[in-house]
C-alpha atoms as a PDB file:
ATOM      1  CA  UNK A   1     -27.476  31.435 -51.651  1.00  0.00           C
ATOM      2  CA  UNK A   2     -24.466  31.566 -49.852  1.00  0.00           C
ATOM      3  CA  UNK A   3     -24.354  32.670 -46.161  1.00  0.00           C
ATOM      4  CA  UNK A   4     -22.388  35.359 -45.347  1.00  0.00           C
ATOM      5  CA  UNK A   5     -18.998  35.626 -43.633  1.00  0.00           C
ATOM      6  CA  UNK A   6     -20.333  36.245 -39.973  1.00  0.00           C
ATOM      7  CA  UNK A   7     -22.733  33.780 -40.237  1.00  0.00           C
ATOM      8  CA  UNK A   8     -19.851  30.764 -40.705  1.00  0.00           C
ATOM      9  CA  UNK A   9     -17.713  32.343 -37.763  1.00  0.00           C
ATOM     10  CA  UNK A  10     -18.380  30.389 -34.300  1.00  0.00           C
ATOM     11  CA  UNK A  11     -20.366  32.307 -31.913  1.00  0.00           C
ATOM     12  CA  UNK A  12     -18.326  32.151 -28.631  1.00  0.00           C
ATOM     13  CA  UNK A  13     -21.280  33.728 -27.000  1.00  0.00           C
ATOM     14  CA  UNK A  14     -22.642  30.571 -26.545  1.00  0.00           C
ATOM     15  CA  UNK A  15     -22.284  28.868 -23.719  1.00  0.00           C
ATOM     16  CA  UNK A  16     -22.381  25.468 -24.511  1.00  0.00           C
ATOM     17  CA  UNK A  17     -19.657  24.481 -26.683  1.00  0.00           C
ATOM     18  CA  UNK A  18     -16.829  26.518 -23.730  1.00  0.00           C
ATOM     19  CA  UNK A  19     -18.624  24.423 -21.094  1.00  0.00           C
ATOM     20  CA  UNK A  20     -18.669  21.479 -23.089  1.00  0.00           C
ATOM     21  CA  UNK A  21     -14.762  21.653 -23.172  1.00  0.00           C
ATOM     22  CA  UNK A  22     -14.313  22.877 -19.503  1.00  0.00           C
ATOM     23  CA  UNK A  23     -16.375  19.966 -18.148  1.00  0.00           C
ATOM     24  CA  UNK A  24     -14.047  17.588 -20.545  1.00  0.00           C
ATOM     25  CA  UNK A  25     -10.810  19.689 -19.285  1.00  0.00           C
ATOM     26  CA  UNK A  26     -12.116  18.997 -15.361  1.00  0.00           C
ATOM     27  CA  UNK A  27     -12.622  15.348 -16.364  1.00  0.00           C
ATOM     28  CA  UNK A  28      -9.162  15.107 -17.455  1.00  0.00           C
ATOM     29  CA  UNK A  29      -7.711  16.373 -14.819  1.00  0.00           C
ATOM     30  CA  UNK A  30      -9.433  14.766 -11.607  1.00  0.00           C
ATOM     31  CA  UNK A  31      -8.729  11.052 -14.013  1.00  0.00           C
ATOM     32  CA  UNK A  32      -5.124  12.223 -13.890  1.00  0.00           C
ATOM     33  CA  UNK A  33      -5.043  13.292 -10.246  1.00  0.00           C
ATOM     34  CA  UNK A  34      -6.836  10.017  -8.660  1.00  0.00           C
ATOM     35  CA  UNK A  35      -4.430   7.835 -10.549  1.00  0.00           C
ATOM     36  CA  UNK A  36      -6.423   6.335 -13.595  1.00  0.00           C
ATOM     37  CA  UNK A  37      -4.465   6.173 -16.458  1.00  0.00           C
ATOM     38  CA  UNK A  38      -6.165   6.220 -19.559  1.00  0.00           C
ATOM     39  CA  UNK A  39      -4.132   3.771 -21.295  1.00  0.00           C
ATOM     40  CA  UNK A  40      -3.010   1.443 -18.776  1.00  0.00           C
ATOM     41  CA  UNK A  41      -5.341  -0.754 -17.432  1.00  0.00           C
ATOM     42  CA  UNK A  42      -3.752  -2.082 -14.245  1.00  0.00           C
ATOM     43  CA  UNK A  43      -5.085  -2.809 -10.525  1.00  0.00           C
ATOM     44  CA  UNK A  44      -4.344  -0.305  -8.261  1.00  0.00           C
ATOM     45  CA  UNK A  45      -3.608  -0.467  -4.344  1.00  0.00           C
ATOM     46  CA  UNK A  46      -4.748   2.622  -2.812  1.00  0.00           C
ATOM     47  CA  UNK A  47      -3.395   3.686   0.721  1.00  0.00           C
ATOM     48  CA  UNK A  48      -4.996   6.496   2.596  1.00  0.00           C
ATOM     49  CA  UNK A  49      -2.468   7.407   6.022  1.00  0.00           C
ATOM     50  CA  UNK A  50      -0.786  10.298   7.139  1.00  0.00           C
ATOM     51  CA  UNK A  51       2.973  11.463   7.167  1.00  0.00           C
ATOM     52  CA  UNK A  52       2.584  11.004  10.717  1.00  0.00           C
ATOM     53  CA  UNK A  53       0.478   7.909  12.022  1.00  0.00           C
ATOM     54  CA  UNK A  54       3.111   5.403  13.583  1.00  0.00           C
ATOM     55  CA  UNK A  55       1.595   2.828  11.471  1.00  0.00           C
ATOM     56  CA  UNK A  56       1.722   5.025   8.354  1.00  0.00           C
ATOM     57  CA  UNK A  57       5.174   5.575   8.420  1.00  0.00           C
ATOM     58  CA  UNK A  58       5.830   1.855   8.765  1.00  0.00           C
ATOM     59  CA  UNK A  59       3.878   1.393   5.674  1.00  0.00           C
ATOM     60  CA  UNK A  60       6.166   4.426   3.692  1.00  0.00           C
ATOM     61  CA  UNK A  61       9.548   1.885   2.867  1.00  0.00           C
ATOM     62  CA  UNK A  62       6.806  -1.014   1.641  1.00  0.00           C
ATOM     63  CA  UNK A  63       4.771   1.154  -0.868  1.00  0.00           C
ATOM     64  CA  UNK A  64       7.782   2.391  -1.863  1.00  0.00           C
ATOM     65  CA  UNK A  65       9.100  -1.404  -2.775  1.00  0.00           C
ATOM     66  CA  UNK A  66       5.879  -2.200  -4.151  1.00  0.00           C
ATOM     67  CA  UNK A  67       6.079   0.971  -6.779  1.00  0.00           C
ATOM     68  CA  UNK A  68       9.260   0.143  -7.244  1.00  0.00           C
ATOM     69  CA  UNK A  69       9.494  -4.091  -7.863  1.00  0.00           C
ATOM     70  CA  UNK A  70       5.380  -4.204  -9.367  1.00  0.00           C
ATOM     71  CA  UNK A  71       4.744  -0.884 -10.997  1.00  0.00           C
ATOM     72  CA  UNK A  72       4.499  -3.623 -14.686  1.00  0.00           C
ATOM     73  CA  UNK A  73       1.843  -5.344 -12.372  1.00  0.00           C
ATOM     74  CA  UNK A  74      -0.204  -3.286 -10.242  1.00  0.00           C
ATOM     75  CA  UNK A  75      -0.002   0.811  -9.508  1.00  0.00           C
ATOM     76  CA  UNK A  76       0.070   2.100  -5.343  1.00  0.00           C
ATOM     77  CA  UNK A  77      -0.848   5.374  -5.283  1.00  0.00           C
ATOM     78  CA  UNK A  78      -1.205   7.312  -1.753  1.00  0.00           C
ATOM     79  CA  UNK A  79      -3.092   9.715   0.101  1.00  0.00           C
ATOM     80  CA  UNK A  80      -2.670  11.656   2.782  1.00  0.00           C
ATOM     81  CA  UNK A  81      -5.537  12.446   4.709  1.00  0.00           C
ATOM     82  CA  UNK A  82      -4.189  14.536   6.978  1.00  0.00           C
ATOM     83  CA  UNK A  83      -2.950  16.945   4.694  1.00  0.00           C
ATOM     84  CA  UNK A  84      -5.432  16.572   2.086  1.00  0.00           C
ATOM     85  CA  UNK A  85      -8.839  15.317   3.772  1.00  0.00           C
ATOM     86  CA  UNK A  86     -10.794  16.352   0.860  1.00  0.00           C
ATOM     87  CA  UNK A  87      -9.129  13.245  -1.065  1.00  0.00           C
ATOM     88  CA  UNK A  88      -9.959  11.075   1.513  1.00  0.00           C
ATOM     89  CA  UNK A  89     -13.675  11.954   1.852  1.00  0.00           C
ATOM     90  CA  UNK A  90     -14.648   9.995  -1.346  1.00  0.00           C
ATOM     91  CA  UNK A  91     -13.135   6.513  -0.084  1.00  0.00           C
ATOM     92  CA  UNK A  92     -15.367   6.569   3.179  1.00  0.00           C
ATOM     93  CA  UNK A  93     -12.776   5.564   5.394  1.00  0.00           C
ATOM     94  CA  UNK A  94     -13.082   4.564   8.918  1.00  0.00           C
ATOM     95  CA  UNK A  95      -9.500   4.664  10.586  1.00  0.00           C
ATOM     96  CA  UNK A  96      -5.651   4.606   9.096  1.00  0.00           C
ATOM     97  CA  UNK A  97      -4.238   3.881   7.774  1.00  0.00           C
ATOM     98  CA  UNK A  98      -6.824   1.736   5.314  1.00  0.00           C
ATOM     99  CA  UNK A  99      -5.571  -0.083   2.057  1.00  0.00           C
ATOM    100  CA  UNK A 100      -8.425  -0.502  -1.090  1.00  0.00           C
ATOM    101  CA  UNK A 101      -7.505  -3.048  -3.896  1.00  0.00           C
ATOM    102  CA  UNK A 102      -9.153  -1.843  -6.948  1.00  0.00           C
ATOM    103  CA  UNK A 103      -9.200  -4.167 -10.195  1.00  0.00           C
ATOM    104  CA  UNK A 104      -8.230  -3.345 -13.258  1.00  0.00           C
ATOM    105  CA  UNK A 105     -11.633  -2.411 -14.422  1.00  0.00           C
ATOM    106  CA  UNK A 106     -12.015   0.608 -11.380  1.00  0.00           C
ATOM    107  CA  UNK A 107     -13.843  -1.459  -9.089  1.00  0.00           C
ATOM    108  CA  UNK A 108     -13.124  -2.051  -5.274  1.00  0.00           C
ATOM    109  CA  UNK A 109     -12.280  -5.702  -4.662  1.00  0.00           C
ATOM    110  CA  UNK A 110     -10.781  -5.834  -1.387  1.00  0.00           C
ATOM    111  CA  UNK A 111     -10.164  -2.925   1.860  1.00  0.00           C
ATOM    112  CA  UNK A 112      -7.885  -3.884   4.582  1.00  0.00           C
ATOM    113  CA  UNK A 113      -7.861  -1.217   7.759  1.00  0.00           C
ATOM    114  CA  UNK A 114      -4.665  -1.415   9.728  1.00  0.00           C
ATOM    115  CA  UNK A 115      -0.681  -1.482   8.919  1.00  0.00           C
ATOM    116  CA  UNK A 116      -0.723  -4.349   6.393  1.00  0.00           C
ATOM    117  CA  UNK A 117       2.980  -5.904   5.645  1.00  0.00           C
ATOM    118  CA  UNK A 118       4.157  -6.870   2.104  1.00  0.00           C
ATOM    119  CA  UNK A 119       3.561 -10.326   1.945  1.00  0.00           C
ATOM    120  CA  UNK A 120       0.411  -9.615   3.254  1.00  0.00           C
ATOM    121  CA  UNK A 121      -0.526  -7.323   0.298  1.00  0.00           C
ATOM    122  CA  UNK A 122       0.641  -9.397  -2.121  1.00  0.00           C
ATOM    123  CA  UNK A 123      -1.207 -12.614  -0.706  1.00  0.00           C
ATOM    124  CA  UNK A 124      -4.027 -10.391  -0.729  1.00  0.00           C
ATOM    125  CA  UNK A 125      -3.556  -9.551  -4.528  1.00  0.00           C
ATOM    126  CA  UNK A 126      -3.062 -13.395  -5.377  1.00  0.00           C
ATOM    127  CA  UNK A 127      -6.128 -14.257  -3.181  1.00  0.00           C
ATOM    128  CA  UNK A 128      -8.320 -11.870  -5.278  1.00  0.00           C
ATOM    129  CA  UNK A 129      -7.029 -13.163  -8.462  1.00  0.00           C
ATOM    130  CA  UNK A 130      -4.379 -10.938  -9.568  1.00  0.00           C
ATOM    131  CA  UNK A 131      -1.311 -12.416 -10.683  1.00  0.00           C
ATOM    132  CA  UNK A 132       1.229 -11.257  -9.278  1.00  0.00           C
ATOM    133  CA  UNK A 133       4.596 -12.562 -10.257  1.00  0.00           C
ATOM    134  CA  UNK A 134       7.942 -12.132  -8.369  1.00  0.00           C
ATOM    135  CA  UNK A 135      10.187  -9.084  -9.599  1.00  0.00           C
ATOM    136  CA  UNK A 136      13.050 -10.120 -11.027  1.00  0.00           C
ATOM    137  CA  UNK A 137      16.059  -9.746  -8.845  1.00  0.00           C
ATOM    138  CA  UNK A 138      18.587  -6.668  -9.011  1.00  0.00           C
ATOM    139  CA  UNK A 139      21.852  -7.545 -10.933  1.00  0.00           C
ATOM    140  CA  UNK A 140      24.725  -6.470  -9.252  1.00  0.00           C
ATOM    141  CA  UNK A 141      27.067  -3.847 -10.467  1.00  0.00           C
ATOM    142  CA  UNK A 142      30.663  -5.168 -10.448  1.00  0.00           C
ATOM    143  CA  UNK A 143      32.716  -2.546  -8.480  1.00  0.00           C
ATOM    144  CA  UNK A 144      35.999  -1.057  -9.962  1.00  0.00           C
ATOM    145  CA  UNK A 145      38.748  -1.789  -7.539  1.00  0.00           C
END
């Protein structure tokens, strides 16, 4: 016996299987908004400030370098707490701003509280075992004169 027509149609009705792929959907996106890639798997130097803390500012130009010279190595994402202090609540911070060194397997290896210079960082990332090898220096563009 063969069932009929309606009875092979999905019944949308339901509310499992649309919740099913709205939980996956809201998965999906909070993964893409914290940072975690799916497909790279590389430590990540989180840095929760503010546009306008004195020592925030001074840490803008050296998250910018290290996105810039170490984004093969290591990601930096940021977070400002001041404009966003929902993002901030799940790191459980005490002051800013406050760096967390994550590995490459999610978990927290390291949180420094305080501006926190370059060298410092990338000690830090050497220290807990992260290899972290010089960028290779800018070549020069030969100007036309």
């Amino acid at each position: 016996m063969n069932p009929s027509p309606a009875a092979l149609r999905p019944d949308f009705s339901m509310p499992h299987p649309p919740m099913q792929i709205l939980r996956l959907f809201l998965l999906l996106v909070v993964a893409l908004l914290s940072g975690v890639s799916a497909s790279a798997a590389l430590p990540r130097l989180v840095d929760l400030g503010a546009g306008k803390c004195i020592p925030c500012k001074q840490m803008k130009p050296i998250l910018a370098e290290l996105t810039r010279d170490y984004a093969d190595q290591f990601t930096v994402v940021f977070i400002d707490v001041w404009e966003d202090r929902a993002a901030g609540e799940p790191y459980g911070i005490r002051m800013i701003p406050t760096q967390i060194f994550y590995g490459a397997d999610g978990k927290e290896l390291a949180r420094h509280e305080g501006f926190m210079a370059k060298k410092d960082i990338l000690a830090k990332w050497k220290e807990l075992g992260v290899a972290v090898k010089d960028p290779a220096p800018a070549t020069a563009t030969p100007s036309a004169n």
